[in-house]
C-alpha atoms as a PDB file:
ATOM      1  CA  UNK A   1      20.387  17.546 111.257  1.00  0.00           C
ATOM      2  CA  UNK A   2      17.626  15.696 113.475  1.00  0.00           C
ATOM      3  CA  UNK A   3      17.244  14.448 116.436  1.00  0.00           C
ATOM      4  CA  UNK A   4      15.204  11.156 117.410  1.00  0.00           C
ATOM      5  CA  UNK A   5      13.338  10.932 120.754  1.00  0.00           C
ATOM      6  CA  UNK A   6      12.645   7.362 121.407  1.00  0.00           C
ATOM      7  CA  UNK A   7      10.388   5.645 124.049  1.00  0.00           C
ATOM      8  CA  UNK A   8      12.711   3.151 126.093  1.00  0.00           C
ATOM      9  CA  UNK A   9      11.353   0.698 128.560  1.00  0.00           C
ATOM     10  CA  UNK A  10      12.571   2.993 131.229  1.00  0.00           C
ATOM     11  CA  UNK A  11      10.807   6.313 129.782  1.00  0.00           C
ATOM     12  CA  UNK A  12       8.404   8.233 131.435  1.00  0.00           C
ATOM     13  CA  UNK A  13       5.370   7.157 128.765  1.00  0.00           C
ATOM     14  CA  UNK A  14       3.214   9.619 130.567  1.00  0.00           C
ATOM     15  CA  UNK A  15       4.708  12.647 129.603  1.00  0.00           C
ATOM     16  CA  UNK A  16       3.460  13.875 126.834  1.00  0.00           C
ATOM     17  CA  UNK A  17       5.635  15.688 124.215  1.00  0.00           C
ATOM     18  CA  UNK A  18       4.773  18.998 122.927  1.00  0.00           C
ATOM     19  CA  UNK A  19       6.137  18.761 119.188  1.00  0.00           C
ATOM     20  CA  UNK A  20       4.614  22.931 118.349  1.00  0.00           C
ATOM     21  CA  UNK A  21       6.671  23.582 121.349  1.00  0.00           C
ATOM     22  CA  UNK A  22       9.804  22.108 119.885  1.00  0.00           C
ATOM     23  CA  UNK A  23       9.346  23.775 116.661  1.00  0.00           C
ATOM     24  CA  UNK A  24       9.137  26.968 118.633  1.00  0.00           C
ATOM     25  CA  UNK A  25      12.496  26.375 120.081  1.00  0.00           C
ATOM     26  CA  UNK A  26      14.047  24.875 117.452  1.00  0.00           C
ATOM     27  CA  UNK A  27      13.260  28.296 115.308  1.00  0.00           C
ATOM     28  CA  UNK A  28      14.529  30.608 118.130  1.00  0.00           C
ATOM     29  CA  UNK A  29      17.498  29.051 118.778  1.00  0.00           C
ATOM     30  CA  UNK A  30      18.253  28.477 114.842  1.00  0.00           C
ATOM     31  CA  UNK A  31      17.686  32.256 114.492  1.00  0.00           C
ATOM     32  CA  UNK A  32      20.316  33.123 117.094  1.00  0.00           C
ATOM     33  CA  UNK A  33      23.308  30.424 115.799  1.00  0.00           C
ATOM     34  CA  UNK A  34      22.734  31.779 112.185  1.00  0.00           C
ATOM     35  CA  UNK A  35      21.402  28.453 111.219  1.00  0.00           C
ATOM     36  CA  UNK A  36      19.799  28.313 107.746  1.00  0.00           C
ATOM     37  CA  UNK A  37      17.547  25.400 107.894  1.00  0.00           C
ATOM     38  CA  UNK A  38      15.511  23.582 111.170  1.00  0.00           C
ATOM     39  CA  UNK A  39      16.276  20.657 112.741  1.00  0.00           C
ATOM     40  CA  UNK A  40      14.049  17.720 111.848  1.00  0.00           C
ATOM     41  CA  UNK A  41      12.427  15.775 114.961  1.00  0.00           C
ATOM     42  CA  UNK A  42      11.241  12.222 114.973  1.00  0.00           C
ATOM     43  CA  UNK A  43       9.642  10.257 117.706  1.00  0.00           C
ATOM     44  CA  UNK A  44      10.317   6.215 117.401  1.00  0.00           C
ATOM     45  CA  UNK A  45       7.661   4.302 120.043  1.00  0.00           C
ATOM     46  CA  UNK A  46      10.528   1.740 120.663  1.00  0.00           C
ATOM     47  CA  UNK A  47      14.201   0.985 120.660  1.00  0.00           C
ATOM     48  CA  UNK A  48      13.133  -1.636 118.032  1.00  0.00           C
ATOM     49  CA  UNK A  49      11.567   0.451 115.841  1.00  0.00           C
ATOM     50  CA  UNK A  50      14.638   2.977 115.743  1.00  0.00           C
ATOM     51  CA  UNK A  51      17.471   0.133 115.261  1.00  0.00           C
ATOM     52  CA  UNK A  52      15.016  -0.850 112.173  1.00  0.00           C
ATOM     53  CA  UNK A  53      15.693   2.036 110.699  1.00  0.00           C
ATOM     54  CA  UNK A  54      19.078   3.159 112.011  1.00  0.00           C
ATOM     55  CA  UNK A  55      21.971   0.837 111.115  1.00  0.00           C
ATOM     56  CA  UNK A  56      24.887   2.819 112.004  1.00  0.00           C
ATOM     57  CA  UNK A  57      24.702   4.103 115.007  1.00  0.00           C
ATOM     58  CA  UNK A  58      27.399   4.141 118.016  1.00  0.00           C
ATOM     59  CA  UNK A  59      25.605   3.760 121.621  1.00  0.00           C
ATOM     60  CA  UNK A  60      26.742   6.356 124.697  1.00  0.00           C
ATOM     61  CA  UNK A  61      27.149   4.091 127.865  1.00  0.00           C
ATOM     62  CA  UNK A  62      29.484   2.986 130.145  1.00  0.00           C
ATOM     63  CA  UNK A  63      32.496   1.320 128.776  1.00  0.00           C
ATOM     64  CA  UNK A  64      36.019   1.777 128.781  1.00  0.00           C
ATOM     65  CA  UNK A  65      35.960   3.238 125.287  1.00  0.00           C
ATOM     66  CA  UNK A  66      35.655   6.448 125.886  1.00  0.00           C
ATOM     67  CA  UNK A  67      34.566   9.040 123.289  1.00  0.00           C
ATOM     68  CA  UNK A  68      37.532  10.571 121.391  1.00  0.00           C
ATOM     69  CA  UNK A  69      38.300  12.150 117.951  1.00  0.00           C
ATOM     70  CA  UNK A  70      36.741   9.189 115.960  1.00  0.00           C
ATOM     71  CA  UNK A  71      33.895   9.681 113.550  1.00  0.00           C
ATOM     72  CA  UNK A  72      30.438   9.236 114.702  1.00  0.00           C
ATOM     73  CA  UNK A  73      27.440   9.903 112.378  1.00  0.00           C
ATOM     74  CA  UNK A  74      24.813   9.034 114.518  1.00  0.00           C
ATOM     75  CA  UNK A  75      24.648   8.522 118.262  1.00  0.00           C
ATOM     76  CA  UNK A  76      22.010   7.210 120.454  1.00  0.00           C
ATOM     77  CA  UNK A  77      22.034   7.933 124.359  1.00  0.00           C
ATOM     78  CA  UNK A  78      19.589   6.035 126.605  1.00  0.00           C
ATOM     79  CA  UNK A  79      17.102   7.535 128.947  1.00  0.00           C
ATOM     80  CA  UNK A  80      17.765   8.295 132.410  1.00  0.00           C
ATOM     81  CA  UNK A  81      18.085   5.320 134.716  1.00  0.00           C
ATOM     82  CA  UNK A  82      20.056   3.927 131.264  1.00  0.00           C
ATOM     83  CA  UNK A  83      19.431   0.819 129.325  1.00  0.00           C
ATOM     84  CA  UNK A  84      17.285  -2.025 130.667  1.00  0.00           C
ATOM     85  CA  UNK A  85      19.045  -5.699 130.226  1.00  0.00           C
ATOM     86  CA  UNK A  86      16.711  -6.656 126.805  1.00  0.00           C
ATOM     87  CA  UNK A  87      17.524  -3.460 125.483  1.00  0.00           C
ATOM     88  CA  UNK A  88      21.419  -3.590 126.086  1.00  0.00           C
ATOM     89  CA  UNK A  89      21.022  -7.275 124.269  1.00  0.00           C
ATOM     90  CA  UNK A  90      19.352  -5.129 121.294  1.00  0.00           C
ATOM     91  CA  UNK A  91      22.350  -3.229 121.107  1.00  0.00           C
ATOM     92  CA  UNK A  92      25.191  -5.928 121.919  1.00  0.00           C
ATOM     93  CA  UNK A  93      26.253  -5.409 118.136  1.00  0.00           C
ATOM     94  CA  UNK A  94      26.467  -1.839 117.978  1.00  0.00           C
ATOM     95  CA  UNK A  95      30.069   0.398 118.766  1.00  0.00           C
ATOM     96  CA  UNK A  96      29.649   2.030 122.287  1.00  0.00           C
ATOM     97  CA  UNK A  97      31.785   4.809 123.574  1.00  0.00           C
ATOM     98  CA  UNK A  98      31.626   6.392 127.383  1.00  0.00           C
ATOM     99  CA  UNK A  99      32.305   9.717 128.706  1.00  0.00           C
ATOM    100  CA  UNK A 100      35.177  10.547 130.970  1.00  0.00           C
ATOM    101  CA  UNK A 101      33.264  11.481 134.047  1.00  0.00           C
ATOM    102  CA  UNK A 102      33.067  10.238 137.407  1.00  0.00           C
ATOM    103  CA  UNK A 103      29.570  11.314 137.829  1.00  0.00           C
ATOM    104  CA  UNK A 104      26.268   9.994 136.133  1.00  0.00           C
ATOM    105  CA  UNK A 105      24.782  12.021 133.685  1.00  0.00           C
ATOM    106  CA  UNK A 106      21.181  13.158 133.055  1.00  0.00           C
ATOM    107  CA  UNK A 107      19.777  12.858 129.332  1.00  0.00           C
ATOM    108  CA  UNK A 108      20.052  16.259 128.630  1.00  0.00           C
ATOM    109  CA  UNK A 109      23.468  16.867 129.910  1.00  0.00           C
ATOM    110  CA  UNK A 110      24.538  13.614 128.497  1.00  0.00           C
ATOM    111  CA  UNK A 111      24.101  15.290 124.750  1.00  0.00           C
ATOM    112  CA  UNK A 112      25.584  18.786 125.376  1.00  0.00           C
ATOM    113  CA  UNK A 113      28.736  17.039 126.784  1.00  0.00           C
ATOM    114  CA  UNK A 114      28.186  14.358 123.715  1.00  0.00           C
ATOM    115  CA  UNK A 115      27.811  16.910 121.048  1.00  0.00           C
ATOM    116  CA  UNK A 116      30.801  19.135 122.688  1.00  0.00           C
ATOM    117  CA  UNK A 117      33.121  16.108 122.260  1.00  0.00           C
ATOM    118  CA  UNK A 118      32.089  15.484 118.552  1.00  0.00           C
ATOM    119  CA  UNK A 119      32.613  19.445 118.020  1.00  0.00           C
ATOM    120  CA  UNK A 120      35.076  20.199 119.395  1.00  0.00           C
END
């Protein structure tokens, strides 16, 4: 039901992000699944300020825990180039699951294969 974009230490802080463009998407693509209501889109300046808020969360990275048929209400995947080391200490408490992939994944591709796990 939303989706948090969240300025990492290794994010591009240049690039600019175009929120009435979102919206735009978000209502074409809710119009052809059927959906009734719009996503909801939140932007976080810092890991910090997202774990503040977010307390159960499970983290995609690399691990031998790969992502399976368990629950998962919430799940946060890093930016591309993936966590720095003070940000991987930020999240040393929280459950992390992998993908079973022999490649590295960008961000975007990342969530499609994320969300198609948790699906499906």
């Amino acid at each position: 039901y939303k989706i948090t974009l969240i300025y990492c230490e290794r994010s591009q802080k240049n690039f600019k992000i175009d929120l009435d463009r979102l919206k735009r998407i978000l209502i074409s693509s809710s119009g052809q699944c059927g959906r009734s209501t719009l996503m909801k889109i939140e932007i976080k300046k810092s890991l910090e300020e997202f774990l503040a808020e977010n307390k159960d969360i499970t983290v995609l990275d690399f691990c031998e825990n790969k992502i399976g048929s368990t629950f998962i209400s919430s799940i946060l995947i890093g930016c591309e180039g993936g966590f720095t080391k003070d940000e991987r200490i930020l999240l040393k408490k929280f459950e992390k699951v992998g993908l079973d992939v022999p490649t590295i994944l960008r961000s975007e591709t990342a969530t499609v294969s994320v969300a198609s796990k948790i699906l499906l």
